[in-house]
Protein backbone atom coordinates (compact mmCIF):
# COMPACT_ATOMS: atom_id res chain seq x y z
CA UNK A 1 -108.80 -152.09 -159.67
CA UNK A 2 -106.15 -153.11 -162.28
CA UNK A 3 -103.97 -150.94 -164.20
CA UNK A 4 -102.02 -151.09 -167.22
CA UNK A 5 -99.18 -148.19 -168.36
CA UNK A 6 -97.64 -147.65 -172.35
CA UNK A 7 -94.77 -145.52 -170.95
CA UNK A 8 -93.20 -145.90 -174.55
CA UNK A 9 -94.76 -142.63 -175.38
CA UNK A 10 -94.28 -138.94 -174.41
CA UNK A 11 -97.57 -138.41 -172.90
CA UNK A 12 -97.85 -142.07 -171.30
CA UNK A 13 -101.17 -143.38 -171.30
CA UNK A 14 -102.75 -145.17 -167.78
CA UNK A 15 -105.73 -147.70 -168.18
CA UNK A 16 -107.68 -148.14 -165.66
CA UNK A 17 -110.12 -151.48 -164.98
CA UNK A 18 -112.76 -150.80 -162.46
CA UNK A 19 -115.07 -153.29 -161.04
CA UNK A 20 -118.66 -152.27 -159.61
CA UNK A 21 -117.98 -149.55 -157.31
CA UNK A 22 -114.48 -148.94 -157.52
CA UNK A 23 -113.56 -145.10 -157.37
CA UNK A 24 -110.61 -143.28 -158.16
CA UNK A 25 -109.65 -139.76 -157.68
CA UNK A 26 -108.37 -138.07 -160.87
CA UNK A 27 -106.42 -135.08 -161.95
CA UNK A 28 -108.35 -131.87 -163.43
CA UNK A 29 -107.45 -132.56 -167.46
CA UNK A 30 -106.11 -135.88 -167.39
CA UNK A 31 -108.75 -138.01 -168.89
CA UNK A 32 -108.39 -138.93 -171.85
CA UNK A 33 -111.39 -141.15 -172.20
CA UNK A 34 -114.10 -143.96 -170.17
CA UNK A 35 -116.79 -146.47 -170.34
CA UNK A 36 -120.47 -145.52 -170.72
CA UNK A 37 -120.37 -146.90 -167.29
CA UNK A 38 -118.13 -144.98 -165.42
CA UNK A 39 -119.65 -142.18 -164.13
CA UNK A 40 -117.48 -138.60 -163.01
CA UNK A 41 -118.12 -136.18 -160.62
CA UNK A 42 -116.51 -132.78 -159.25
CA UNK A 43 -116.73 -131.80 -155.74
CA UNK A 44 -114.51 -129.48 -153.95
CA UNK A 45 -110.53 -131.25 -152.93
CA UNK A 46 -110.74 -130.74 -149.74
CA UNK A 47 -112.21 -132.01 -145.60
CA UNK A 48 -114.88 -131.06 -144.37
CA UNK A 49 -117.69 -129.73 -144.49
CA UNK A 50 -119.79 -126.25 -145.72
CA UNK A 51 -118.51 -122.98 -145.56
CA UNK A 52 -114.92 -124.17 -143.99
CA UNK A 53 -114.97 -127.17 -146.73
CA UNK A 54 -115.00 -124.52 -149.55
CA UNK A 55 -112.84 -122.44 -147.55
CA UNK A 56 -109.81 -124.89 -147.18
CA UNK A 57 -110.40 -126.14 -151.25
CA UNK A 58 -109.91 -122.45 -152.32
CA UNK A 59 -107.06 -122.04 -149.95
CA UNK A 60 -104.79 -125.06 -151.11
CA UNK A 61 -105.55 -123.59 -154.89
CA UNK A 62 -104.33 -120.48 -153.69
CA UNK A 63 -100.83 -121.88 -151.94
CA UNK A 64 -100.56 -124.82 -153.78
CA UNK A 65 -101.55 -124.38 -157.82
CA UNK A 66 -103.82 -127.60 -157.68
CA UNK A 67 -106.81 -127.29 -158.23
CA UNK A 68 -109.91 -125.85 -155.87
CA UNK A 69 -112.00 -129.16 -157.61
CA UNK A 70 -111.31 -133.01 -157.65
CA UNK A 71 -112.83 -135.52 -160.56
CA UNK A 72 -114.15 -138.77 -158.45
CA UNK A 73 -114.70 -141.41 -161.15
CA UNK A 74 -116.97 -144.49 -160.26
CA UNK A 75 -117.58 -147.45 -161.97
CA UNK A 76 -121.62 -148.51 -161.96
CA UNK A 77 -121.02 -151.59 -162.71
CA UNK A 78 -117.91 -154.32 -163.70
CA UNK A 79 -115.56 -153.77 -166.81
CA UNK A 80 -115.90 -150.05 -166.03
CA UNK A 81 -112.60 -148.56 -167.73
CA UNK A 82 -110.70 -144.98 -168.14
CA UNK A 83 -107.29 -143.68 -169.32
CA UNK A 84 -105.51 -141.11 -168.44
CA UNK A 85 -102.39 -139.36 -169.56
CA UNK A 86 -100.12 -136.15 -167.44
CA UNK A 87 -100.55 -132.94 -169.08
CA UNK A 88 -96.38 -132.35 -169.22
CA UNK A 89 -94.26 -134.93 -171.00
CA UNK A 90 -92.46 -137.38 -168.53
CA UNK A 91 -92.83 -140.21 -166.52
CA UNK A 92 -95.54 -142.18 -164.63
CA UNK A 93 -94.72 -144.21 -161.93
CA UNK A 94 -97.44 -145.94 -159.48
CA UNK A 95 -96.47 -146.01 -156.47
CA UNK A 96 -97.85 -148.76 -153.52
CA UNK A 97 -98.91 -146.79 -150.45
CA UNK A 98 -99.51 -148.49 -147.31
CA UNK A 99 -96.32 -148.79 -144.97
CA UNK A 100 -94.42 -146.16 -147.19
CA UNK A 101 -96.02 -142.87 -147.56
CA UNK A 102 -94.90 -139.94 -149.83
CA UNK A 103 -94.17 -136.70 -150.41
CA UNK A 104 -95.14 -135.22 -154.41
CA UNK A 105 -93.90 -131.97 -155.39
CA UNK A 106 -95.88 -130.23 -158.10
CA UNK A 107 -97.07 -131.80 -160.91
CA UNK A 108 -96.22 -135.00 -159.56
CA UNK A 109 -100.41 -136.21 -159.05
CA UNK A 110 -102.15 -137.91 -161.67
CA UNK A 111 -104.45 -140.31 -159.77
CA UNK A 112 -105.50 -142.21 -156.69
CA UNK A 113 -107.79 -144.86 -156.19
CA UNK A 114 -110.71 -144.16 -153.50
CA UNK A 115 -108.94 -145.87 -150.48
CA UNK A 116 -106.02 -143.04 -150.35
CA UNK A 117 -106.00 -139.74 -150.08
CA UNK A 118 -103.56 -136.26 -150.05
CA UNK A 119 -103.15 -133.73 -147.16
CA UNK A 120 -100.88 -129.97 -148.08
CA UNK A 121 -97.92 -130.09 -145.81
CA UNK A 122 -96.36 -126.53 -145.30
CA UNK A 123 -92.67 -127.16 -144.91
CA UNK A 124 -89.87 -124.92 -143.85
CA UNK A 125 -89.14 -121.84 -145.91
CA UNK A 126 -85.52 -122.89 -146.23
CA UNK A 127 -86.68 -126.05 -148.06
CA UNK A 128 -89.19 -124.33 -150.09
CA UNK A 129 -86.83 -121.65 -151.51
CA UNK A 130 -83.09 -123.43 -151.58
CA UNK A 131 -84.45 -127.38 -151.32
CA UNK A 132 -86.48 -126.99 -154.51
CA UNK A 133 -89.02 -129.50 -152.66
CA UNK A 134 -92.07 -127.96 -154.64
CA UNK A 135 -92.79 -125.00 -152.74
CA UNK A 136 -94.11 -124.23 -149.09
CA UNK A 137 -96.44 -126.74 -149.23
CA UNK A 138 -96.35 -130.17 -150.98
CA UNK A 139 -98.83 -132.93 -151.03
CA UNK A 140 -98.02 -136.15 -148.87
CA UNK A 141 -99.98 -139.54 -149.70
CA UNK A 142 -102.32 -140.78 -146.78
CA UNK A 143 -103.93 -144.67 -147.22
């Protein structure tokens, strides 16, 4: 997967270049547009599976603001591509997971590619009220 970023604007705009296969994992309202053959599907953001699966997805909507749903996007074949832009005005910035891992407050997700994932973290009350660290629970990167 290759990416390319016009940060010159105030809605920045992310392409994405998938080859055969490739997945990523994209924000509820952040497409802006893709190939013919790239093909999108909901399911519920979240573990699992049944019952508890829907369960858990409704839950971190509930705590969290994000979402109950996640938009998977997978290329069928090479020169798949899609952009994507933040619904606020500000800043993209891709970060490398791997060794480092992170902690996003709110707002902070736009995409991931389909080796990495998110868990909810609940986090002290102290931080969550006088830390302004995005509330009692904030997402932390995984892959």
């Amino acid at each position: 997967m290759r990416f390319s970023m016009d940060s010159n604007m105030q809605f920045p705009l992310v392409e994405l270049s998938l080859n055969q296969g490739e997945t990523v994992f994209i924000q509820r309202g952040s497409m802006v547009y893709h190939t013919p053959n790239v093909t999108l599907n909901t399911q519920l953001n979240a573990s699992g599976s049944g019952l508890g699966r829907f369960v858990k997805a409704v839950g971190r909507s509930m705590v969290s603001g994000e979402s109950a749903f996640i938009t998977q996007a997978v290329a069928q074949s090479d020169n798949g591509y899609l952009a994507l832009a933040p619904d606020s005005p500000g800043q993209v910035i891709p970060l490398q997971l791997g060794e480092k891992q992170y902690r996003l407050n709110d707002g902070a997700f736009l995409a991931l590619d389909g080796t990495a994932y998110y868990t909810m973290e609940r986090q002290s009350v102290g931080k969550a009220i006088f830390g302004g660290q995005g509330g009692l629970f904030v997402m932390t990167t995984q892959g």
